[in-house]
C-alpha atoms as a PDB file:
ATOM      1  CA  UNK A   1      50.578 -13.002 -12.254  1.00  0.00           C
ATOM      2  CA  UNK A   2      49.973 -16.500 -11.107  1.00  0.00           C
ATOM      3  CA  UNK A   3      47.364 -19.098 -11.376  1.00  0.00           C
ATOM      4  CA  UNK A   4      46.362 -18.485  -8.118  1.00  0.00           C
ATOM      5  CA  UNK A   5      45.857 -15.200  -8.206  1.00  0.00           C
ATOM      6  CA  UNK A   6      44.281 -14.967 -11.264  1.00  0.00           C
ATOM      7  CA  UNK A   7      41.392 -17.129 -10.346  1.00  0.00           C
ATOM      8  CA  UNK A   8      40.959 -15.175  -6.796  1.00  0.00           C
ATOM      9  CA  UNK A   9      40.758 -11.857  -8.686  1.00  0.00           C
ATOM     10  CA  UNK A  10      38.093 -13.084 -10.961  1.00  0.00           C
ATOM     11  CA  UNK A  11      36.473 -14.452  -8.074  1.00  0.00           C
ATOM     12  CA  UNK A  12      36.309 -11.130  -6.443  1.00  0.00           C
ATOM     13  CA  UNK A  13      35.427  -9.370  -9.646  1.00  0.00           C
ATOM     14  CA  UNK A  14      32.331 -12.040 -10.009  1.00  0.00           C
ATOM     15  CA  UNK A  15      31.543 -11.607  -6.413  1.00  0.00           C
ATOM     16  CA  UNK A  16      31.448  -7.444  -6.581  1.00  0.00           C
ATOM     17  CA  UNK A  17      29.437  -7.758  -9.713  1.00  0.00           C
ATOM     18  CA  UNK A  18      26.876 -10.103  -8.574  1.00  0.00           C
ATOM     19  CA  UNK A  19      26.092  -7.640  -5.300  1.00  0.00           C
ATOM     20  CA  UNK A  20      25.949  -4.361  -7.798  1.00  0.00           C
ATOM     21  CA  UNK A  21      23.215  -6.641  -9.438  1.00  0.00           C
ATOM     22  CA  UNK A  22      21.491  -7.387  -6.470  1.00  0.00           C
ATOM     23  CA  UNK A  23      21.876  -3.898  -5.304  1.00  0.00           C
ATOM     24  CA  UNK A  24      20.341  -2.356  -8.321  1.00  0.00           C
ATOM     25  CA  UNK A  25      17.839  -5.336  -8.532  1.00  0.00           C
ATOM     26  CA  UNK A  26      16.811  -4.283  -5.185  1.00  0.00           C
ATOM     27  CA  UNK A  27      16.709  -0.463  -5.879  1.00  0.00           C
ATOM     28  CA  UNK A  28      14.415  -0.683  -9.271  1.00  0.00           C
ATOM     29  CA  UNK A  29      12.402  -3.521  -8.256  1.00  0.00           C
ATOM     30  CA  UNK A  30      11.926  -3.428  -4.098  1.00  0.00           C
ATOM     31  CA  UNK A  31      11.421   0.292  -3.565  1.00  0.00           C
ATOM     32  CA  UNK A  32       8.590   1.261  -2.678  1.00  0.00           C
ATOM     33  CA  UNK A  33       6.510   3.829  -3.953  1.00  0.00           C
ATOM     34  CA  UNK A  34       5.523   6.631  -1.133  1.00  0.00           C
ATOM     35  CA  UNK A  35       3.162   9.426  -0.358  1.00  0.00           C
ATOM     36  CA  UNK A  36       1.128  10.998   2.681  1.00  0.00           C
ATOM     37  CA  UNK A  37      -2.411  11.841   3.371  1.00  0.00           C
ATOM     38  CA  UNK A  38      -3.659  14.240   6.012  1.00  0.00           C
ATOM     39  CA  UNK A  39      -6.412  15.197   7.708  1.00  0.00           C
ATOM     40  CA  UNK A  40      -6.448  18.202   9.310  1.00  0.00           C
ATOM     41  CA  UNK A  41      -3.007  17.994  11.302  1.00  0.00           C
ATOM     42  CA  UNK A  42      -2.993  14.320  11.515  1.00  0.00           C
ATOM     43  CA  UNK A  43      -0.560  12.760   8.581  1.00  0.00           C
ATOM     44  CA  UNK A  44      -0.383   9.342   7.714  1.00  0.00           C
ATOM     45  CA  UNK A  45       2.844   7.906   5.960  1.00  0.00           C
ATOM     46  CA  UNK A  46       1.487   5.388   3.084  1.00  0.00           C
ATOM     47  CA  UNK A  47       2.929   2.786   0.666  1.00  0.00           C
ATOM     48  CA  UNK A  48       0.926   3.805  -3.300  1.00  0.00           C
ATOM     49  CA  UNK A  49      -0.348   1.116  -4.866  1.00  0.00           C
ATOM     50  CA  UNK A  50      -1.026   2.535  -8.652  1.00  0.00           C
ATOM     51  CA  UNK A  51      -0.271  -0.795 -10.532  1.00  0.00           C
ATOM     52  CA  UNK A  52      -2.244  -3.872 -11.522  1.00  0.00           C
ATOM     53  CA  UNK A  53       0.222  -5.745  -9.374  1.00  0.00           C
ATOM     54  CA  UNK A  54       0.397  -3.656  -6.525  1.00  0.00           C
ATOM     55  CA  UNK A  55      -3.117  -2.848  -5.786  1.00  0.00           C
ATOM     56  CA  UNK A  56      -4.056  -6.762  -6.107  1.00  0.00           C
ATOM     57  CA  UNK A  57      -1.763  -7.417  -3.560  1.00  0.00           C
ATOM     58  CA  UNK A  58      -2.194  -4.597  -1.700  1.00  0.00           C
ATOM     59  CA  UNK A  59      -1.673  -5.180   2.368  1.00  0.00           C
ATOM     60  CA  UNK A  60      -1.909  -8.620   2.063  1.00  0.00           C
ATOM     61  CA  UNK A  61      -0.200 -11.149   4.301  1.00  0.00           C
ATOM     62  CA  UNK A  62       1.454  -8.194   6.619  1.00  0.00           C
ATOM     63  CA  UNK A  63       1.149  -8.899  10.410  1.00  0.00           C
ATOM     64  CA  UNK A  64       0.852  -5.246  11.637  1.00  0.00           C
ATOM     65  CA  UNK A  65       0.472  -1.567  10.085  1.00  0.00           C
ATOM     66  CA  UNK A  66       1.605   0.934  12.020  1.00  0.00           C
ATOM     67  CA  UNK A  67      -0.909   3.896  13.662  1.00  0.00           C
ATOM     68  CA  UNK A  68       0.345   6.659  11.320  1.00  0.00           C
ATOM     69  CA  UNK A  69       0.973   4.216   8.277  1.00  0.00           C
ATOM     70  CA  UNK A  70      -1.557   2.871   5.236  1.00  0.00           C
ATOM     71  CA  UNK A  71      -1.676   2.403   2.088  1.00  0.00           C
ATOM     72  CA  UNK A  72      -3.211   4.135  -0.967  1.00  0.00           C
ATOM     73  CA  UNK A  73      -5.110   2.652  -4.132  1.00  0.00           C
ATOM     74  CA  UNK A  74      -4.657   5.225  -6.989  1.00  0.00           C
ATOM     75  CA  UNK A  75      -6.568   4.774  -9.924  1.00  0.00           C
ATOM     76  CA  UNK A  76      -6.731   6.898 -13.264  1.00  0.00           C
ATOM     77  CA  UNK A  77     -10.579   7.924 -12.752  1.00  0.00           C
ATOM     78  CA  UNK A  78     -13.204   7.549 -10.790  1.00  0.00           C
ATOM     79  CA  UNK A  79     -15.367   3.912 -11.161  1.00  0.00           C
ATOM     80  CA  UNK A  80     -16.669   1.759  -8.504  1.00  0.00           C
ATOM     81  CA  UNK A  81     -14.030   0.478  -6.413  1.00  0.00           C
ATOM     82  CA  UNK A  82     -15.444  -2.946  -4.429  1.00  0.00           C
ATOM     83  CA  UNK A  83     -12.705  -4.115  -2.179  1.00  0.00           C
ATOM     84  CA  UNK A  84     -12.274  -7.322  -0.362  1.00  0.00           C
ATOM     85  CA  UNK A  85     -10.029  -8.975   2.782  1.00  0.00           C
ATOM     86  CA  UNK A  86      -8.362 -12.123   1.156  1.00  0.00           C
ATOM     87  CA  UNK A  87      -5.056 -12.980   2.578  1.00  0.00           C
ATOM     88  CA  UNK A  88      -4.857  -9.899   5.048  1.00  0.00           C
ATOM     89  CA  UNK A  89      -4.575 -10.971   8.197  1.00  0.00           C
ATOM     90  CA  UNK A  90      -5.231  -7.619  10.534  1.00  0.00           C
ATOM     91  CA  UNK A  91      -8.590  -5.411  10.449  1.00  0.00           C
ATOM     92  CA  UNK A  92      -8.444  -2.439   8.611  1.00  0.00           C
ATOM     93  CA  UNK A  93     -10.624   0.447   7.753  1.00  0.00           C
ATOM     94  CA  UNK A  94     -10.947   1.100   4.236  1.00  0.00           C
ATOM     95  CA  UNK A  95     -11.972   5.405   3.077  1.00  0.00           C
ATOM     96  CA  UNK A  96     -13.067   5.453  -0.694  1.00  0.00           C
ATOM     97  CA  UNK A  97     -12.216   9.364  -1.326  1.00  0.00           C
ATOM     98  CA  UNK A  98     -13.087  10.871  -4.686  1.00  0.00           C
ATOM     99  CA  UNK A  99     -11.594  12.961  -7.128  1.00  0.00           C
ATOM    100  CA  UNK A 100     -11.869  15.854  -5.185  1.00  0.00           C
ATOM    101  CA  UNK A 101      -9.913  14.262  -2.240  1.00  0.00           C
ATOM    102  CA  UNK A 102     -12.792  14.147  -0.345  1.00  0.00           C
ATOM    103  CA  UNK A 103     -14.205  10.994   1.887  1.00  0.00           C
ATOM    104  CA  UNK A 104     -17.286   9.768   0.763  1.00  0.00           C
ATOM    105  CA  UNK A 105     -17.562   6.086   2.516  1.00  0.00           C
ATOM    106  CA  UNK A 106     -15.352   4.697   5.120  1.00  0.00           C
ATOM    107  CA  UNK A 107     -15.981   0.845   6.246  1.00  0.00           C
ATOM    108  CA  UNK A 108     -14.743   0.736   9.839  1.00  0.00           C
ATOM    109  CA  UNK A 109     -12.524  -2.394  10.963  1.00  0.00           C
ATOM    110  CA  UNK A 110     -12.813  -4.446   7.972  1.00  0.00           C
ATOM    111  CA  UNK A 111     -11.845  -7.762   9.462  1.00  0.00           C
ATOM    112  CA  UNK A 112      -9.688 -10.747   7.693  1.00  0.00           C
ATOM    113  CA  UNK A 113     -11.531 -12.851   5.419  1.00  0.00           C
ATOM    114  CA  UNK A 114     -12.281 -16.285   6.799  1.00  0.00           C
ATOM    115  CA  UNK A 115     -14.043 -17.782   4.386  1.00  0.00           C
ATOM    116  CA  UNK A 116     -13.947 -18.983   0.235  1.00  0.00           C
ATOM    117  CA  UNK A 117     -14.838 -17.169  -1.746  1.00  0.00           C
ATOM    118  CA  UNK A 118     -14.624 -13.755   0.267  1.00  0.00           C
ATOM    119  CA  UNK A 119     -17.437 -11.444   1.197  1.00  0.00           C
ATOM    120  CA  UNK A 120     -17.390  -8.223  -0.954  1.00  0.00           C
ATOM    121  CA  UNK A 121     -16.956  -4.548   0.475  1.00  0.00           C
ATOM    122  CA  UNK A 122     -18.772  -2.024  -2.135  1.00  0.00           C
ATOM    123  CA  UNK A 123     -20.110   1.442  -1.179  1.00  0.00           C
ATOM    124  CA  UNK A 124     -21.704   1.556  -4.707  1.00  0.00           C
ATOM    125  CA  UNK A 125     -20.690   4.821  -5.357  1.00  0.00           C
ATOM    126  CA  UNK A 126     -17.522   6.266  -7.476  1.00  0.00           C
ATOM    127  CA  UNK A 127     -14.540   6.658  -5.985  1.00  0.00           C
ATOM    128  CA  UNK A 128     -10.967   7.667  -7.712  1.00  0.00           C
ATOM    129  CA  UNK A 129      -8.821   6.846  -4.217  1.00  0.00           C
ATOM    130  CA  UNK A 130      -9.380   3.983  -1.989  1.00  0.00           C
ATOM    131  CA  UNK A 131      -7.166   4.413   1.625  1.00  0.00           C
ATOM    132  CA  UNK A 132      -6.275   1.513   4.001  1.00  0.00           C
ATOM    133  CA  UNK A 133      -5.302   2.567   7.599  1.00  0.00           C
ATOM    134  CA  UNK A 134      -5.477   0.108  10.934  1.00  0.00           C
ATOM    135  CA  UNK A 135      -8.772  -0.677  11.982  1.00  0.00           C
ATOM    136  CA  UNK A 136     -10.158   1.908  14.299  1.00  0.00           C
ATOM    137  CA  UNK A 137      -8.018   4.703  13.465  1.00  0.00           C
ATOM    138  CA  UNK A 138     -10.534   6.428  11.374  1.00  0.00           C
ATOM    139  CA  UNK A 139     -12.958   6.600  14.030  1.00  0.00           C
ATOM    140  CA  UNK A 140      -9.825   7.917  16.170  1.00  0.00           C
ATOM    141  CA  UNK A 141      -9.275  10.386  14.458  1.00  0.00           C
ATOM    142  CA  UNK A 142     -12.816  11.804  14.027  1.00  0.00           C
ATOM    143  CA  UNK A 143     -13.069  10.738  10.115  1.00  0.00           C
ATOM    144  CA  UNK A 144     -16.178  11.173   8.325  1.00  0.00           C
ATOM    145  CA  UNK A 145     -17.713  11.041   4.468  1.00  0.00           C
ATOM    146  CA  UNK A 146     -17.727  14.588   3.742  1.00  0.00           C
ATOM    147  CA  UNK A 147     -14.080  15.762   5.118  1.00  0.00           C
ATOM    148  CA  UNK A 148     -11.619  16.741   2.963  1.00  0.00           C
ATOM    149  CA  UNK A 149      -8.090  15.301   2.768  1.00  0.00           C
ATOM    150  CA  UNK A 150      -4.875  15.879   1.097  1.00  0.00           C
ATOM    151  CA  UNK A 151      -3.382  13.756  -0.927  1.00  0.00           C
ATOM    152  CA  UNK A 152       0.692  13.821  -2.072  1.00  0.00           C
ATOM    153  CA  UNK A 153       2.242  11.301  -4.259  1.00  0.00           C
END
């Protein structure tokens, strides 16, 4: 084998192995964790935030959310939830549900935060699931504390 050749194979052997790194970098690290909830006959596609990481960053910084997408806060037990609006930039509504997968506040079209430090949104009662949909869907959709969803993650 020559010189030349040599060096081209190992750069195609460094080249493949640097994608398969990337590739499973990508798989592990970028997937995203999925689930649905329902209501009634009307699903909703959401991303599951269940870490530290994931449900402080939750939809922050995204420019749109689709009408049958969200995103869902899962937390070990139930404990007052407060939730704010830093960094998002589109309204949102925002259902705390409870262990029993059952609404029992919904703020309607939580708008971006504007201001330092950000205003607080805390229904002051316990909550084990906190939902994020586009604002105006829940009211589209009939939602109310007191209805009954189901949850799969």
């Amino acid at each position: 084998m020559s010189l030349k050749s040599s060096i081209a194979l190992k750069v195609v052997v460094s080249f493949v192995l640097a994608i398969g790194f990337i590739a499973v970098v990508f798989i592990f690290f970028g997937r995203k964790e999925t689930g649905t909830v329902c209501f009634g006959e009307k699903c909703f596609f959401v991303e599951l935030a269940r870490t530290p990481e994931t449900r402080q960053r939750g939809l922050m910084f995204r420019k749109e959310l689709g009408q049958d997408q969200g995103m869902l806060f899962i937390y070990d037990q139930e404990k007052e939830l407060p939730f704010w609006m830093k960094n998002t930039l589109i309204s949102l509504d925002i259902i705390w549900i409870d262990q029993e997968q059952r609404v029992i506040f919904i703020k309607e079209t939580a708008t971006p935060c504007r201001q330092d430090p950000c205003p607080v949104i805390n229904p002051g009662q316990n909550a084990r699931y906190v939902w994020e949909i586009s604002g105006g869907r829940a009211r589209a959709i009939d939602l109310k504390p007191g209805d009954q969803l189901e949850l799969s993650y």
